[in-house]
Protein backbone atom coordinates (compact mmCIF):
# COMPACT_ATOMS: atom_id res chain seq x y z
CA UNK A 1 -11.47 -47.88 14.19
CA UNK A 2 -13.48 -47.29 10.88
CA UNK A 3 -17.21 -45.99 11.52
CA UNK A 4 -18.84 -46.45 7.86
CA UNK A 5 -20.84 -48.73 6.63
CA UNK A 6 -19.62 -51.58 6.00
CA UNK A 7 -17.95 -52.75 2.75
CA UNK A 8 -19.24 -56.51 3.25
CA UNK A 9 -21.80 -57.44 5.21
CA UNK A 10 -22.51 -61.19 5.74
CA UNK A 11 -25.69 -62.62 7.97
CA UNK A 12 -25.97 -66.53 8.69
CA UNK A 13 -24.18 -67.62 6.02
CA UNK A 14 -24.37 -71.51 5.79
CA UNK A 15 -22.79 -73.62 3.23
CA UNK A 16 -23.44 -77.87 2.83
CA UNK A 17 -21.65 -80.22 0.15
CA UNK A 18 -23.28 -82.40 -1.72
CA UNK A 19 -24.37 -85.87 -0.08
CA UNK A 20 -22.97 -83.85 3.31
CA UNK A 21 -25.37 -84.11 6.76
CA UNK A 22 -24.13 -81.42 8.31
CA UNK A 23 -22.93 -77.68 7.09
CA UNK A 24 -19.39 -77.00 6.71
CA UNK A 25 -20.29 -73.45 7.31
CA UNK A 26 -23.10 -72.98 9.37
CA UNK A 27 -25.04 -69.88 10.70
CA UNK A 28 -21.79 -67.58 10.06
CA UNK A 29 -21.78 -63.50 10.58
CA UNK A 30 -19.60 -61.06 10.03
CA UNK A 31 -18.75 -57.60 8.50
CA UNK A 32 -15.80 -55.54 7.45
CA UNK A 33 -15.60 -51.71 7.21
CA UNK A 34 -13.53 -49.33 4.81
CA UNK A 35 -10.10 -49.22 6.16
CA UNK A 36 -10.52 -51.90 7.97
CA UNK A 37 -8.65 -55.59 8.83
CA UNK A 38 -10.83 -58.44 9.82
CA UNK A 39 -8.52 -61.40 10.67
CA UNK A 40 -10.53 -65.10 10.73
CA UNK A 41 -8.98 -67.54 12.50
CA UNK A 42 -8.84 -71.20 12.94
CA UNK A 43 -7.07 -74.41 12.59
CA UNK A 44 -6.98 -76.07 9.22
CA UNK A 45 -10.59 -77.57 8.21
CA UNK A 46 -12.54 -74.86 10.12
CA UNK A 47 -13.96 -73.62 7.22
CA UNK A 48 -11.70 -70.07 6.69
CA UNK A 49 -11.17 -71.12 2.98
CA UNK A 50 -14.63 -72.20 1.88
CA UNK A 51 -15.83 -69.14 3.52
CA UNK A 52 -13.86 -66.84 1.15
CA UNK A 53 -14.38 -68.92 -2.10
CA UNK A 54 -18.00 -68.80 -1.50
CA UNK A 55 -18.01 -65.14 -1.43
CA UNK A 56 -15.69 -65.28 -4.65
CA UNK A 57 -18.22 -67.99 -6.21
CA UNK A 58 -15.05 -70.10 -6.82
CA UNK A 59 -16.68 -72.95 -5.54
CA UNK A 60 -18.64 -75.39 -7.92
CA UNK A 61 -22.43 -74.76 -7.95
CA UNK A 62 -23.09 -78.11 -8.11
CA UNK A 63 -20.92 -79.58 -5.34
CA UNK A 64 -21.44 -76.60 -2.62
CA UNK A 65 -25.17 -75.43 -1.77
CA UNK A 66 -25.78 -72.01 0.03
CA UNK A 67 -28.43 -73.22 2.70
CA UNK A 68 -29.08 -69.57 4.16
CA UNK A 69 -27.44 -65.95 4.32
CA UNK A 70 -26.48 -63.32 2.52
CA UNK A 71 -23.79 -61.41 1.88
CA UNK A 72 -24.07 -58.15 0.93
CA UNK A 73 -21.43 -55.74 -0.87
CA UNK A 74 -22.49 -52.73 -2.49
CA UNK A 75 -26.22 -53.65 -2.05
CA UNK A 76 -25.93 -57.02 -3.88
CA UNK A 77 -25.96 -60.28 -2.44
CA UNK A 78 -22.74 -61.66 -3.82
CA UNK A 79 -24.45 -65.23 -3.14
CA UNK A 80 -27.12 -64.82 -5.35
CA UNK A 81 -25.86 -62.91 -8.45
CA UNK A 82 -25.29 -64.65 -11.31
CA UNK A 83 -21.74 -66.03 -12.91
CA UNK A 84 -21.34 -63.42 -14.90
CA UNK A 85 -21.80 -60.68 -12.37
CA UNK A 86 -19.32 -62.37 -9.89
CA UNK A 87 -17.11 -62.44 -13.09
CA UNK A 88 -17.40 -58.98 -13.17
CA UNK A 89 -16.58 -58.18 -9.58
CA UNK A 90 -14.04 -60.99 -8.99
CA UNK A 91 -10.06 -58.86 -9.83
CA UNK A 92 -11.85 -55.52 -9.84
CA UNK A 93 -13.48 -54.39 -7.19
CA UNK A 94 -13.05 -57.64 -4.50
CA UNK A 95 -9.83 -59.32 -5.33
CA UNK A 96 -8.03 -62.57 -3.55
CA UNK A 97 -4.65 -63.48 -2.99
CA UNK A 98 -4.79 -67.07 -2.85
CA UNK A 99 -2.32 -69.49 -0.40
CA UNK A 100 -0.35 -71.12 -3.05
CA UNK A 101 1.02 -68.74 -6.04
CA UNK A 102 3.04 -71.59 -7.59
CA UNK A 103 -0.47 -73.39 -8.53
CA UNK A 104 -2.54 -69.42 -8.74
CA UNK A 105 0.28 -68.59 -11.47
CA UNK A 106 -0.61 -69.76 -15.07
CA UNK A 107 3.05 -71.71 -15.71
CA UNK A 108 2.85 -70.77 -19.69
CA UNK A 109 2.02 -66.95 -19.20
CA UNK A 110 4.41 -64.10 -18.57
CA UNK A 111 4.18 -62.42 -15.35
CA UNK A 112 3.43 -59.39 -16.75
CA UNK A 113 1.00 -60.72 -19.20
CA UNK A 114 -1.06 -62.02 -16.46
CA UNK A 115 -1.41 -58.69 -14.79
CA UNK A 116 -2.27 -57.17 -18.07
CA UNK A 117 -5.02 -59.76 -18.43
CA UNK A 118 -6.63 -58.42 -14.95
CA UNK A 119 -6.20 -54.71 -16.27
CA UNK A 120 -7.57 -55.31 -19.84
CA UNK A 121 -10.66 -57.74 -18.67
CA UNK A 122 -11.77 -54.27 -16.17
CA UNK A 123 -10.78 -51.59 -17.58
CA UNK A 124 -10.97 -48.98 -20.90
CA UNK A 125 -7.08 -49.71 -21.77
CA UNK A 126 -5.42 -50.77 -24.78
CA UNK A 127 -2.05 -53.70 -24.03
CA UNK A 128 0.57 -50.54 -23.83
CA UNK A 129 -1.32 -49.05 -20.91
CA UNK A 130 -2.41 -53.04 -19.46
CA UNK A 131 1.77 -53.31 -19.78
CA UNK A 132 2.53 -49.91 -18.32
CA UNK A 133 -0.16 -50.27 -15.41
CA UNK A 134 1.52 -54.24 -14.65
CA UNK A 135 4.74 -52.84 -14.55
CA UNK A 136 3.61 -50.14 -12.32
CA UNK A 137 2.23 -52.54 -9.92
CA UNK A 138 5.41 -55.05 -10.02
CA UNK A 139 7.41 -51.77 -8.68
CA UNK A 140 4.67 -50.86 -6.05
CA UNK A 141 5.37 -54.59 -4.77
CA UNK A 142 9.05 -54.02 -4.75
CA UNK A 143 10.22 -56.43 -7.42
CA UNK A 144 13.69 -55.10 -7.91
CA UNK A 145 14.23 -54.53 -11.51
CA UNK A 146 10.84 -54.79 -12.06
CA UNK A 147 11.05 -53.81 -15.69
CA UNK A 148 13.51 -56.93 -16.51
CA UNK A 149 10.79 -59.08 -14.72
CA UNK A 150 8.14 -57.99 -16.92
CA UNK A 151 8.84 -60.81 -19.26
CA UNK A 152 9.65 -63.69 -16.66
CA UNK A 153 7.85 -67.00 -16.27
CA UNK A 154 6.62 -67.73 -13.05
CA UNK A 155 9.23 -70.87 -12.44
CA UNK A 156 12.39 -68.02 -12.75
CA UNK A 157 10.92 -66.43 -9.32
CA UNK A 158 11.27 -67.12 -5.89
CA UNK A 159 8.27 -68.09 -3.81
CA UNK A 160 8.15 -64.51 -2.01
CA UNK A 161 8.79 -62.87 -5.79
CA UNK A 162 5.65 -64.77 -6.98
CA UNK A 163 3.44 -63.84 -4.11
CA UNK A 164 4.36 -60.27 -4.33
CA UNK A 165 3.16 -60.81 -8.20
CA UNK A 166 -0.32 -62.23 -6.86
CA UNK A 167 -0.40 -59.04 -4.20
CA UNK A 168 0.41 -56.95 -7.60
CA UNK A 169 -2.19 -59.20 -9.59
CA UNK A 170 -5.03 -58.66 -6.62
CA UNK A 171 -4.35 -54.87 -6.23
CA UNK A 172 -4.11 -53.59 -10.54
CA UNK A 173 -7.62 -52.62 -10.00
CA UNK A 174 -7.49 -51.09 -7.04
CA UNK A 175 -10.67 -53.24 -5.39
CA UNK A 176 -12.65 -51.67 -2.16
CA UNK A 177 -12.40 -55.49 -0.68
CA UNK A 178 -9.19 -57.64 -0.77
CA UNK A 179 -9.49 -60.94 0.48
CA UNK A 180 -6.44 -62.39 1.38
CA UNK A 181 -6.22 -66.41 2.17
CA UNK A 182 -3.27 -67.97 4.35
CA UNK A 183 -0.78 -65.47 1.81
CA UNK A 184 2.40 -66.42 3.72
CA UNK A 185 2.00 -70.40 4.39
CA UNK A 186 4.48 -71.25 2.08
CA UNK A 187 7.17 -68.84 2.31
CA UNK A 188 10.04 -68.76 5.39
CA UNK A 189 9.74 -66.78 8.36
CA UNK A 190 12.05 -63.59 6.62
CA UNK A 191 9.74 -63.59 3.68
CA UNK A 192 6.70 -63.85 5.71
CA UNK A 193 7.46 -60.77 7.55
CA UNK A 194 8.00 -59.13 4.28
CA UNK A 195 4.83 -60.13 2.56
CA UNK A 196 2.49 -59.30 5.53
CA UNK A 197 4.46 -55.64 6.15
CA UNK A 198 3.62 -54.91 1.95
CA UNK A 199 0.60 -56.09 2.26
CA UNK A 200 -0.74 -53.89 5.06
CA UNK A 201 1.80 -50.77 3.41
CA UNK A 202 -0.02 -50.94 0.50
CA UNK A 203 -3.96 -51.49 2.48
CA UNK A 204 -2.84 -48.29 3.95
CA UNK A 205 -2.72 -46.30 0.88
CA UNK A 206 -5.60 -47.43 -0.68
CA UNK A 207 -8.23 -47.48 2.09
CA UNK A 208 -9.07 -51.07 0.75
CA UNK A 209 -10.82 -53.37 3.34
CA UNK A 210 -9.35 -56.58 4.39
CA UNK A 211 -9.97 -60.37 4.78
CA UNK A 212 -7.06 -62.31 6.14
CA UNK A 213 -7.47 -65.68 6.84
CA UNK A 214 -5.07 -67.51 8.82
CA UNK A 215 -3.97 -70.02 11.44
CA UNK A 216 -0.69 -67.64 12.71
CA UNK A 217 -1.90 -65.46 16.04
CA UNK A 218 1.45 -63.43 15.42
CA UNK A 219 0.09 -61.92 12.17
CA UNK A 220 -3.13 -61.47 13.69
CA UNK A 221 -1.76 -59.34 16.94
CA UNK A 222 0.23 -57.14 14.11
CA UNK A 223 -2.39 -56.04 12.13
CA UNK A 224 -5.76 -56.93 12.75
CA UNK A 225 -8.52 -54.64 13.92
CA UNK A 226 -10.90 -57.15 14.55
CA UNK A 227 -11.20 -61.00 14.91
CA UNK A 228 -12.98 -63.65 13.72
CA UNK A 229 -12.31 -67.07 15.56
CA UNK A 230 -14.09 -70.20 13.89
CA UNK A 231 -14.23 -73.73 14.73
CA UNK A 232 -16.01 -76.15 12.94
CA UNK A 233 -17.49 -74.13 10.88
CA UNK A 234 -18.99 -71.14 13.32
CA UNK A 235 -17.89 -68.31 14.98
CA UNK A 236 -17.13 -69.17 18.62
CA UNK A 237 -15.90 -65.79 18.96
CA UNK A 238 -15.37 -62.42 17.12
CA UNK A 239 -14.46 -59.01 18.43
CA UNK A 240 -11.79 -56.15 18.74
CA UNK A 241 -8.44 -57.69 18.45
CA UNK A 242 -7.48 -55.95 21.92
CA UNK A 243 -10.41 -57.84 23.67
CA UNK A 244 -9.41 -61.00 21.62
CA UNK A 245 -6.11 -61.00 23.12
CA UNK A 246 -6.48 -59.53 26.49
CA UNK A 247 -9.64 -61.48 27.34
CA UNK A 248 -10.26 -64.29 25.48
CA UNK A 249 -13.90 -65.77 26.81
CA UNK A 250 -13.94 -68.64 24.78
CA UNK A 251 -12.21 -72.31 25.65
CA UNK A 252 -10.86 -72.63 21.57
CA UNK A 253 -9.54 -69.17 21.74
CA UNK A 254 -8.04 -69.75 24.95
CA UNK A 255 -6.87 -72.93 23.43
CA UNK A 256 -5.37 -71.13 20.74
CA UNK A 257 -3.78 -68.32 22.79
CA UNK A 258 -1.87 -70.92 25.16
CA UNK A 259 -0.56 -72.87 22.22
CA UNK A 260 1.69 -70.16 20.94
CA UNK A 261 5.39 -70.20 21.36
CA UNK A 262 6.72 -67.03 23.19
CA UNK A 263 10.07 -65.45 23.41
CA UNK A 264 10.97 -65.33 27.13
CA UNK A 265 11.82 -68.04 29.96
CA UNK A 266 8.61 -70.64 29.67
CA UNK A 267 8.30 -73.20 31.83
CA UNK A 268 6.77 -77.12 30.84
CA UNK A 269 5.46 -77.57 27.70
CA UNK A 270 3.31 -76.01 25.53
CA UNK A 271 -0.13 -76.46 25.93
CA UNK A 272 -2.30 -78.11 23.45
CA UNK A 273 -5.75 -78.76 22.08
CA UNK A 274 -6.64 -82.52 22.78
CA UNK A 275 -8.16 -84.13 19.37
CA UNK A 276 -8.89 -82.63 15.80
CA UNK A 277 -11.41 -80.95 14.31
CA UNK A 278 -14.20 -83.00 13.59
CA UNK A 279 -14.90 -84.57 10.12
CA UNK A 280 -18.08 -83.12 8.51
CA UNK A 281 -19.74 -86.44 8.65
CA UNK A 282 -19.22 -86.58 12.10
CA UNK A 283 -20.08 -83.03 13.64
CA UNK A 284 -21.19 -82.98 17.51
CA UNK A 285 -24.86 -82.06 18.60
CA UNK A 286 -24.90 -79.06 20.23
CA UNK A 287 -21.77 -77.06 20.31
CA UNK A 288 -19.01 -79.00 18.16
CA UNK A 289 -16.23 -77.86 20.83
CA UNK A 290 -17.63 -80.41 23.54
CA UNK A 291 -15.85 -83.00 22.51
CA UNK A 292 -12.09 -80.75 23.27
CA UNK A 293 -13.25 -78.69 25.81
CA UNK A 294 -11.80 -79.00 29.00
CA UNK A 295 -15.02 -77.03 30.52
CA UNK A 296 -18.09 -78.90 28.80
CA UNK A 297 -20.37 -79.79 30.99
CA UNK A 298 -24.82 -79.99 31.19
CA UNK A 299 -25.89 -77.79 28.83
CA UNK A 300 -23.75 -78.49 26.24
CA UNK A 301 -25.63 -80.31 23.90
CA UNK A 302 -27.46 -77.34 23.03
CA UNK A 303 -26.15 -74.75 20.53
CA UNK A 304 -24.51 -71.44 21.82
CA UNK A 305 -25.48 -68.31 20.58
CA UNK A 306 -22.87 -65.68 20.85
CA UNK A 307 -23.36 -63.23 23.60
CA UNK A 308 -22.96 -59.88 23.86
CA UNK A 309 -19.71 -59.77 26.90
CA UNK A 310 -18.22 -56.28 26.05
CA UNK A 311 -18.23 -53.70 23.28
CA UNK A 312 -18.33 -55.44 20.16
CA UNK A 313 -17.19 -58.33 21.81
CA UNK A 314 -19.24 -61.38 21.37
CA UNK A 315 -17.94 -65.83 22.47
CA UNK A 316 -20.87 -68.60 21.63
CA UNK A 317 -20.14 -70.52 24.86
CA UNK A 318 -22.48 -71.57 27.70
CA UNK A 319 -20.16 -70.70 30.30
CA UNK A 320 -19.41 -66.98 29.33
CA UNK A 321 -18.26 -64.97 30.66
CA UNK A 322 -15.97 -67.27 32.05
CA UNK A 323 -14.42 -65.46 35.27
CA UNK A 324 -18.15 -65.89 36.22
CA UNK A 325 -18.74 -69.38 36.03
CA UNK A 326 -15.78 -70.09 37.32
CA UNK A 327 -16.49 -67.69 40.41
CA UNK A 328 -20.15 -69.75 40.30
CA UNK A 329 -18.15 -73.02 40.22
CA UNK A 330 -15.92 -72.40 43.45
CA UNK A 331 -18.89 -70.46 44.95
């Protein structure tokens, strides 16, 4: 487990839309080390993707408001610098590989013009070295016959061919944090394996920290170091990925655990998460699980802080740790 400092560093980061009453991100914290893979998870509308384009600054200044935090990389607070700082950071030294490459991709460009772009807009290179350095990165990203692909548009590739372009893209400048959001929703099961096996080959070699957002618990238990679990906007829970999985303490994660399809004899059905997430005009008081959670209960109307239940291993629930309460309960 890396010991440095961390690469990113964010403290009760809270985000509103305009004309919203309640935060779509609220009170979030969370850090990521050299080396290192932090995996946040959640089901769709739990704010994972706002979360990352905030610390991009890809979302418009005058439809989402930062209502507290910071978030600090390299002694800066990405939240407050200015456009043209973020300009400077964003596909140099924090890069994103975004869910959907078909709509990332510029249609009219090359492939291997748009890697050049990233290379030229960073770095002291002429267009023969931008070219040379793309066509480097297509063959790091196993594109077979990466040198005919060069000059392809991003329509004559397959989906997994274009998202090993964006991996290419978000690596040219060899960035200290990748972030990488939902990178294998679109692509089958094969390809998925694929993508997610390059991308942590290639993490690896570099060192490079990493963000991966995403809903699949299989891709978490491969390569995550550490978790992240939000729902409605906050962390309920966050720790190693061994504790994550081995002791789940709060009802969502549990939730989410129990949901998964496994491989040997099951008997019934799976089990399942009564209800959605709630809209952002119509968050809960208190904790916004109560409304799902098979174990709310007095108390509940309050806000949970997250607690301190093992080494680095922290659940914002009332009733952790839960072998406790339950032990209270029957008691």
């Amino acid at each position: 487990m890396p010991t440095e400092a961390p690469v990113l560093e964010v403290q009760d980061l809270s985000l509103r839309f305009k004309g919203a009453p309640a935060n779509i991100v609220d009170g979030l914290s969370f850090a990521v080390r050299p080396g290192e893979t932090l995996c946040i998870v959640g089901e769709s509308g739990c704010g994972k993707s706002v979360t990352a384009l905030s610390l991009m600054g890809l979302l418009p200044r005058g439809v989402a408001r930062v209502m507290s935090g910071t978030a600090t990389f390299a002694g800066q607070d990405l939240l407050a610098l200015p456009e043209r700082a973020l300009a400077d950071l964003r596909g140099d030294r924090i890069s994103m590989i975004f869910q959907e490459p078909m709509t990332s991709l510029n249609p009219s460009y090359r492939i291997g013009d748009q890697i050049s772009e990233i290379v030229l807009r960073h770095r002291p290179v002429n267009r023969v070295q931008a070219r040379a350095r793309a066509l480097e990165m297509l063959e790091r990203v196993k594109i077979p016959a990466a040198s005919s692909r060069l000059d392809d548009y991003p329509h004559e590739l397959s989906g997994g061919m274009r998202q090993r372009v964006m991996i290419a893209m978000a690596l040219a400048n060899d960035p200290v944090l990748l972030i990488a959001d939902e990178p294998t929703t679109a692509l089958d099961v094969t390809i998925q394996a694929q993508i997610i096996d390059l991308i942590e080959d290639l993490q690896k070699e570099s060192g490079t920290a990493l963000i991966m957002i995403t809903h699949d618990l299989g891709v978490v238990a491969e390569i995550a170091d550490r978790v992240c679990v939000m729902y409605a906007g906050r962390a309920v829970e966050e720790g190693p990925v061994a504790a994550i999985f081995d002791d789940p303490q709060h009802p969502y994660t549990i939730g989410l655990m129990s949901s998964v399809p496994s491989v040997g004899p099951r008997s019934g059905r799976l089990a399942t998460i009564g209800g959605m997430v709630p809209a952002i005009d119509n968050m809960p008081s208190g904790c916004r699980f109560t409304p799902r959670c098979p174990f709310a209960g007095t108390g509940c109307e309050t806000t949970p802080a997250l607690v301190e239940l093992g080494p680095s291993h922290r659940a914002a629930c009332h009733y952790a740790p839960l072998e406790r309460a339950f032990a209270e309960a029957a008691g």
